[in-house]
N, C-alpha and C. Protein backbone atom coordinates (compact mmCIF):
# COMPACT_ATOMS: atom_id res chain seq x y z
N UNK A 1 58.41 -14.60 -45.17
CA UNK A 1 58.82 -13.22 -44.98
C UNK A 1 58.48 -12.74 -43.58
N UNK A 2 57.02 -13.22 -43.47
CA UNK A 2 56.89 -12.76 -41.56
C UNK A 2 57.82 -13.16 -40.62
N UNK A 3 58.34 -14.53 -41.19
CA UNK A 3 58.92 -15.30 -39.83
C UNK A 3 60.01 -14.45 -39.87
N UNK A 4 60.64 -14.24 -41.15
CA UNK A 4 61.96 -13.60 -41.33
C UNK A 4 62.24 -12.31 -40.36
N UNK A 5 60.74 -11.17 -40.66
CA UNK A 5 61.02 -10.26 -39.91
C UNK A 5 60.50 -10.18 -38.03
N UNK A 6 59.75 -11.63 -38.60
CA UNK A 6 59.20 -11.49 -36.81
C UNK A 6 60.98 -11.69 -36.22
N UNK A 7 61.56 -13.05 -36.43
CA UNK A 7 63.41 -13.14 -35.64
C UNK A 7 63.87 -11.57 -35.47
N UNK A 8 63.95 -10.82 -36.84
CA UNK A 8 64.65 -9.79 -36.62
C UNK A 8 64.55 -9.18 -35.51
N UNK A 9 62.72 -8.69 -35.88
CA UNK A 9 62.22 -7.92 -33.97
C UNK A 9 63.41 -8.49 -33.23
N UNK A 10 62.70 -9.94 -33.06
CA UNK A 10 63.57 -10.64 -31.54
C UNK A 10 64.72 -10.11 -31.59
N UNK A 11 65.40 -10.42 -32.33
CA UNK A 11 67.04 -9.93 -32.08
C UNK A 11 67.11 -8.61 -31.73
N UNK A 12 66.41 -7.69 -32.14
CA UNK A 12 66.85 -6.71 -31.93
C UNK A 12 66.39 -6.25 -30.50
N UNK A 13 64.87 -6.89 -30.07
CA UNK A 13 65.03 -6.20 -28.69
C UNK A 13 65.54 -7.01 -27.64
N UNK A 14 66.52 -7.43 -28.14
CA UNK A 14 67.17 -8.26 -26.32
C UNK A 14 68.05 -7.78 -25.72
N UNK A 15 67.83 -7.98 -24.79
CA UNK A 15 67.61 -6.50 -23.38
C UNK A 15 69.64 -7.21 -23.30
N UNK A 16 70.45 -6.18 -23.83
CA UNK A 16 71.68 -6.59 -22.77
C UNK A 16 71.80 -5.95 -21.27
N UNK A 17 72.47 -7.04 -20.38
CA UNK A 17 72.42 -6.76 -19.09
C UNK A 17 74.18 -6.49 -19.09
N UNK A 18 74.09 -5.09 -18.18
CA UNK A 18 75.31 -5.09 -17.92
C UNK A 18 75.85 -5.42 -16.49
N UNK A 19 75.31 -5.83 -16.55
CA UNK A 19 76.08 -6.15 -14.81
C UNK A 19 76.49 -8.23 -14.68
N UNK A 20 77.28 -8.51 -14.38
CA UNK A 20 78.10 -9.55 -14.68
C UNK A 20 77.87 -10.54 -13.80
N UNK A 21 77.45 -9.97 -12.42
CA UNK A 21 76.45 -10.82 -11.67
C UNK A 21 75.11 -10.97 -11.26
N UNK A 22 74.29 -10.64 -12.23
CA UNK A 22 72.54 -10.09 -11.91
C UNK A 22 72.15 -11.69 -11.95
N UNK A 23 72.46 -12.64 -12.50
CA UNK A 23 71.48 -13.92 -12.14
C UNK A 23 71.53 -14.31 -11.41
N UNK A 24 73.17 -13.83 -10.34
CA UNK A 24 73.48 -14.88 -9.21
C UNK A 24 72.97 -14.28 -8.25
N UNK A 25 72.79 -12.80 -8.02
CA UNK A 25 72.30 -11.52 -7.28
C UNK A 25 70.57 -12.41 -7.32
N UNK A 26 69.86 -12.62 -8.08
CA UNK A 26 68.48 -12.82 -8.47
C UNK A 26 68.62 -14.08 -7.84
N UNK A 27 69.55 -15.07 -7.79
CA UNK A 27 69.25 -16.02 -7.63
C UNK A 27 69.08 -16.35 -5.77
N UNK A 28 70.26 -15.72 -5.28
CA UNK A 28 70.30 -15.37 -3.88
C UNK A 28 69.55 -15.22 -3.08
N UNK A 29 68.52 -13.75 -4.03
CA UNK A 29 67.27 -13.12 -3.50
C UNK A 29 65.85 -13.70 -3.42
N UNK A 30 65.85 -14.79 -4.22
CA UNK A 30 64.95 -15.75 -4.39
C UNK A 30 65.28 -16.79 -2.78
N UNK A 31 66.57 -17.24 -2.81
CA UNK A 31 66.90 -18.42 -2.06
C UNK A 31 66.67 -17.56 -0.48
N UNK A 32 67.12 -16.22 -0.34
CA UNK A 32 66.83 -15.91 1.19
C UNK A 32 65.27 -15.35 0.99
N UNK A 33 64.34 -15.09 -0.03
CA UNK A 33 63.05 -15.23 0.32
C UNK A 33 62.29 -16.49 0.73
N UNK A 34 62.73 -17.37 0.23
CA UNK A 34 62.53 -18.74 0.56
C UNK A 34 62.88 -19.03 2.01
N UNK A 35 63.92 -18.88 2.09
CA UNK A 35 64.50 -18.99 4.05
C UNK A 35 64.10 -18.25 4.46
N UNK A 36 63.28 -17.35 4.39
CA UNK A 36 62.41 -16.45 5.54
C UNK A 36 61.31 -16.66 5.34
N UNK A 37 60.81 -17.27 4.29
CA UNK A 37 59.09 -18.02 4.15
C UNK A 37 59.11 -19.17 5.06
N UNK A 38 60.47 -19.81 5.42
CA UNK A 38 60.36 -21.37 5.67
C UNK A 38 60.80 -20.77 7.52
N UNK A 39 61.40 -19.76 7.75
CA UNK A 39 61.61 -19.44 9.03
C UNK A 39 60.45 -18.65 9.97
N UNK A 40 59.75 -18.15 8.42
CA UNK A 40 58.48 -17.60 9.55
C UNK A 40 57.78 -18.46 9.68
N UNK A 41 56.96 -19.18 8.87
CA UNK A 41 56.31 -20.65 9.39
C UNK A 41 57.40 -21.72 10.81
N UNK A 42 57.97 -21.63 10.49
CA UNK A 42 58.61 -22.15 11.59
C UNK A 42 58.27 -21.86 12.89
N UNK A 43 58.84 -20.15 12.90
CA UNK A 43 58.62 -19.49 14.18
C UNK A 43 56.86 -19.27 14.94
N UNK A 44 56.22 -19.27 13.52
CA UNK A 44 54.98 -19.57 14.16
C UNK A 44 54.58 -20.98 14.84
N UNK A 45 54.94 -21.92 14.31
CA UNK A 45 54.71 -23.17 14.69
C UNK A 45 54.97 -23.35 16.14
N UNK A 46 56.45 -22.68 16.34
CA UNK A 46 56.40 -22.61 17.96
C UNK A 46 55.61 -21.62 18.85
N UNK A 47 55.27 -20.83 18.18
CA UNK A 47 54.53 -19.46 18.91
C UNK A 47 53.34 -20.52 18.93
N UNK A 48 52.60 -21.06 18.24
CA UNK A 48 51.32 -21.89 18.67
C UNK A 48 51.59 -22.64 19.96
N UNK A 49 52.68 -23.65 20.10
CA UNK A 49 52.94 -24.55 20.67
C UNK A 49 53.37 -23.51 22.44
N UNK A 50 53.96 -22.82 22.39
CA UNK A 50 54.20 -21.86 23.50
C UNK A 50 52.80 -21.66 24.02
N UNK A 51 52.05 -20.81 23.23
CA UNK A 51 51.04 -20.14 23.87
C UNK A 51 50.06 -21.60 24.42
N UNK A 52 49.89 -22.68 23.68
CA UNK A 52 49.22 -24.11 23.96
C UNK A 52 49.76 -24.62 25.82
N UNK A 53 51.29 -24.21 25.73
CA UNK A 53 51.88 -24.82 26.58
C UNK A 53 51.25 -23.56 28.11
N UNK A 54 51.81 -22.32 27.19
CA UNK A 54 50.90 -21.18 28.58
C UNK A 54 49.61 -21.53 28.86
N UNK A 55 48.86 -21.99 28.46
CA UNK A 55 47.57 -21.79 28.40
C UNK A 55 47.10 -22.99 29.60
N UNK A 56 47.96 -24.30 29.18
CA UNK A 56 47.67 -25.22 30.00
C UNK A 56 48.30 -24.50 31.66
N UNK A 57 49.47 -23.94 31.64
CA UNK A 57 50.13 -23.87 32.71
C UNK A 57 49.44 -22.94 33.40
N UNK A 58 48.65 -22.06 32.67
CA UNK A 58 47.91 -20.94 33.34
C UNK A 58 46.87 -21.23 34.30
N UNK A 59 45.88 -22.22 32.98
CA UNK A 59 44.86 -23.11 33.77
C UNK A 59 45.15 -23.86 34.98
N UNK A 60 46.15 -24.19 35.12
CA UNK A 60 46.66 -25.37 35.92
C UNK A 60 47.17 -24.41 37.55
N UNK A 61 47.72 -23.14 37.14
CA UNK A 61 48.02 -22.54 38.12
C UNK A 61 46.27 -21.58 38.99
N UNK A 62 46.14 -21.03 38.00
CA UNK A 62 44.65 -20.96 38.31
C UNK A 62 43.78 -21.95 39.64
N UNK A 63 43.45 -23.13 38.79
CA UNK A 63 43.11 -23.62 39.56
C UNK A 63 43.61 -24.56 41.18
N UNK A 64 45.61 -23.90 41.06
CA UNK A 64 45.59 -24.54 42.41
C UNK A 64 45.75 -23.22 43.03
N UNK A 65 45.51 -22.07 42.91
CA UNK A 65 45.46 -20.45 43.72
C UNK A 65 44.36 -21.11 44.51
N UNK A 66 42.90 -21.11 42.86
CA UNK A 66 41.83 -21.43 43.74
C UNK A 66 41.45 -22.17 45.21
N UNK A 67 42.21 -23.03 45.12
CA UNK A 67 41.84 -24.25 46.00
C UNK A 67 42.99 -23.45 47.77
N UNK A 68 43.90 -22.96 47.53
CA UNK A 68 44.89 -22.44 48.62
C UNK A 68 43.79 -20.77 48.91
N UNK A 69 43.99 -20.72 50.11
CA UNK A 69 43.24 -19.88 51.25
C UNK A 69 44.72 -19.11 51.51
N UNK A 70 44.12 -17.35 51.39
CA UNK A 70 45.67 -16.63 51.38
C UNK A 70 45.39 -16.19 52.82
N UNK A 71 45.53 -16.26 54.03
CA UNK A 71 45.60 -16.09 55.24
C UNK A 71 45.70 -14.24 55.37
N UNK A 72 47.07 -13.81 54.54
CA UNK A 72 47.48 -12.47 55.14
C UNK A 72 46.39 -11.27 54.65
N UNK A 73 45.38 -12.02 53.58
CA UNK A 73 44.24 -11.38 53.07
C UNK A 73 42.64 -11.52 53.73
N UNK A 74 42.44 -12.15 54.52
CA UNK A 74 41.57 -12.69 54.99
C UNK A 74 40.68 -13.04 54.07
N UNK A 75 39.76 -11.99 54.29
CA UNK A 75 37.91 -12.44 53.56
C UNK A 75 38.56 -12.23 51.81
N UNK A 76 39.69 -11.58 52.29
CA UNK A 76 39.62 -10.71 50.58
C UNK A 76 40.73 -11.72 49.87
N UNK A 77 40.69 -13.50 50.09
CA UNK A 77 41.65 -13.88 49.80
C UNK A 77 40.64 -14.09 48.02
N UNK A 78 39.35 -14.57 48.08
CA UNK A 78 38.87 -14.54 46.90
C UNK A 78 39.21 -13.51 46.39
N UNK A 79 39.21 -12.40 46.17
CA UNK A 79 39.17 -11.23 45.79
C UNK A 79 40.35 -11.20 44.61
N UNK A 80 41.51 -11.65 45.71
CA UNK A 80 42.77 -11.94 44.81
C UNK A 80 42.56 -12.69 43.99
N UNK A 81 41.86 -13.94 44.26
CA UNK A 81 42.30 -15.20 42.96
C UNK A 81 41.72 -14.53 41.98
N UNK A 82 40.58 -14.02 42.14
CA UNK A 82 39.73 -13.63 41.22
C UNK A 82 40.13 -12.52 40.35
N UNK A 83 41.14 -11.77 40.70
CA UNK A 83 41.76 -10.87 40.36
C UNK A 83 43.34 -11.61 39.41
N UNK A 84 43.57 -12.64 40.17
CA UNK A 84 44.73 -13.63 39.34
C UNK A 84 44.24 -13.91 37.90
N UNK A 85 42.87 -14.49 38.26
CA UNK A 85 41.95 -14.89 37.11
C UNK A 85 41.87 -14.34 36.02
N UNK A 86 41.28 -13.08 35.87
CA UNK A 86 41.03 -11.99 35.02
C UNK A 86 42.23 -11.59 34.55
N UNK A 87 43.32 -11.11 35.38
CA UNK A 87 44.53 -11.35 34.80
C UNK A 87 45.38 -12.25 33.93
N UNK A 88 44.96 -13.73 33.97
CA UNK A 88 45.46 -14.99 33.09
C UNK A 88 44.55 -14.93 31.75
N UNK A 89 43.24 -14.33 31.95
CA UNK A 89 42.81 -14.76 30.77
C UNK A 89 42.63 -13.54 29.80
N UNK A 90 43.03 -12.43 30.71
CA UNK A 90 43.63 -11.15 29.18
C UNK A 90 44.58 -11.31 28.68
N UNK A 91 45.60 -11.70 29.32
CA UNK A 91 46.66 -11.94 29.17
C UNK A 91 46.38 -13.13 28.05
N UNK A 92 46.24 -14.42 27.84
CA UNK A 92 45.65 -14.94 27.27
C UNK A 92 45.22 -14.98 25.45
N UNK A 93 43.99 -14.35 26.41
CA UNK A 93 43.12 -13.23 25.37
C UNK A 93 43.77 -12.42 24.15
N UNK A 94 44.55 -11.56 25.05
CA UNK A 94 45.35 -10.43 23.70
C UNK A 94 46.44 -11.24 23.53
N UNK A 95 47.38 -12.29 23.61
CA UNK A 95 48.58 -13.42 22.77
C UNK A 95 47.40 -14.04 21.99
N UNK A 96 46.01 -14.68 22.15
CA UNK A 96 45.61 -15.23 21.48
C UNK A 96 44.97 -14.83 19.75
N UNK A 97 44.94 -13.62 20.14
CA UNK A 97 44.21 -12.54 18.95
C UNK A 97 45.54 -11.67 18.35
N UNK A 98 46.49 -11.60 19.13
CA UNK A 98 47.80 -11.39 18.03
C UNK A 98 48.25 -12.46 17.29
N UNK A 99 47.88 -13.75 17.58
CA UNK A 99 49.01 -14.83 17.25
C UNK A 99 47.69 -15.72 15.71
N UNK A 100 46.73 -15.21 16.04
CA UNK A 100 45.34 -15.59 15.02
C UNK A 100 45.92 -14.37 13.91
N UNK A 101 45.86 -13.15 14.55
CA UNK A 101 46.32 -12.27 13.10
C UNK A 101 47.78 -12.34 12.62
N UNK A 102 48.68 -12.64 13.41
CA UNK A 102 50.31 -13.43 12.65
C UNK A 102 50.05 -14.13 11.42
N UNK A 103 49.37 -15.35 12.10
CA UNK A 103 48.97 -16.65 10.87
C UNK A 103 47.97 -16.13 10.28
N UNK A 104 47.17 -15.69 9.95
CA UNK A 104 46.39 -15.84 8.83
C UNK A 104 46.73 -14.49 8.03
N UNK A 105 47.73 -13.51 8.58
CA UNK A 105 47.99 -12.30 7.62
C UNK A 105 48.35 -12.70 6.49
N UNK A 106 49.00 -13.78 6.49
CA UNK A 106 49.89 -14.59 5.47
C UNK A 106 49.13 -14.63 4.35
């Protein structure tokens, strides 16, 4: 007798859907959440690899300022590099601490 009236319940509360394309609509919305899970990992992957690639090129420029003597500055040619310097590594600095909170917001 339970089972009898437990089916009935069932039958009676099943939800009709009126709309004629809601699984394919659902199904879509699933498939482009998926392609934007798989495109933001992506896009981060290169944002690592960029900033890896700045970082070397920065260093690398850095240290050949250092080594070149700016003539039209005289005494104050340190002044500049040193000023190049501080400039490469805020710069740096704040891509490195946006690109740490990108990836791990996730």
């Amino acid at each position: 007798m339970e089972e009898k009236q437990l089916k009935e319940w069932m039958q009676e509360s099943k939800l009709e859907i009126q709309l004629p394309d809601f699984d394919d609509n659902v199904m879509e919305a699933i498939h482009e959440k998926q392609a934007a899970e798989k495109s933001f990992w992506k896009n981060i992957r290169w944002s690592w690899f960029f900033f890896i690639v700045g970082l070397g090129l920065g260093l690398i420029l850095t240290d050949l300022f250092a080594s070149f003597e700016i003539k039209i500055l005289g005494d104050k040619s340190n002044l500049a590099i040193l000023g190049f310097e501080i400039l490469v590594i805020l710069i740096l600095a704040t891509q490195f601490d946006k690109l740490i909170r990108v990836t791990f917001r996730r």
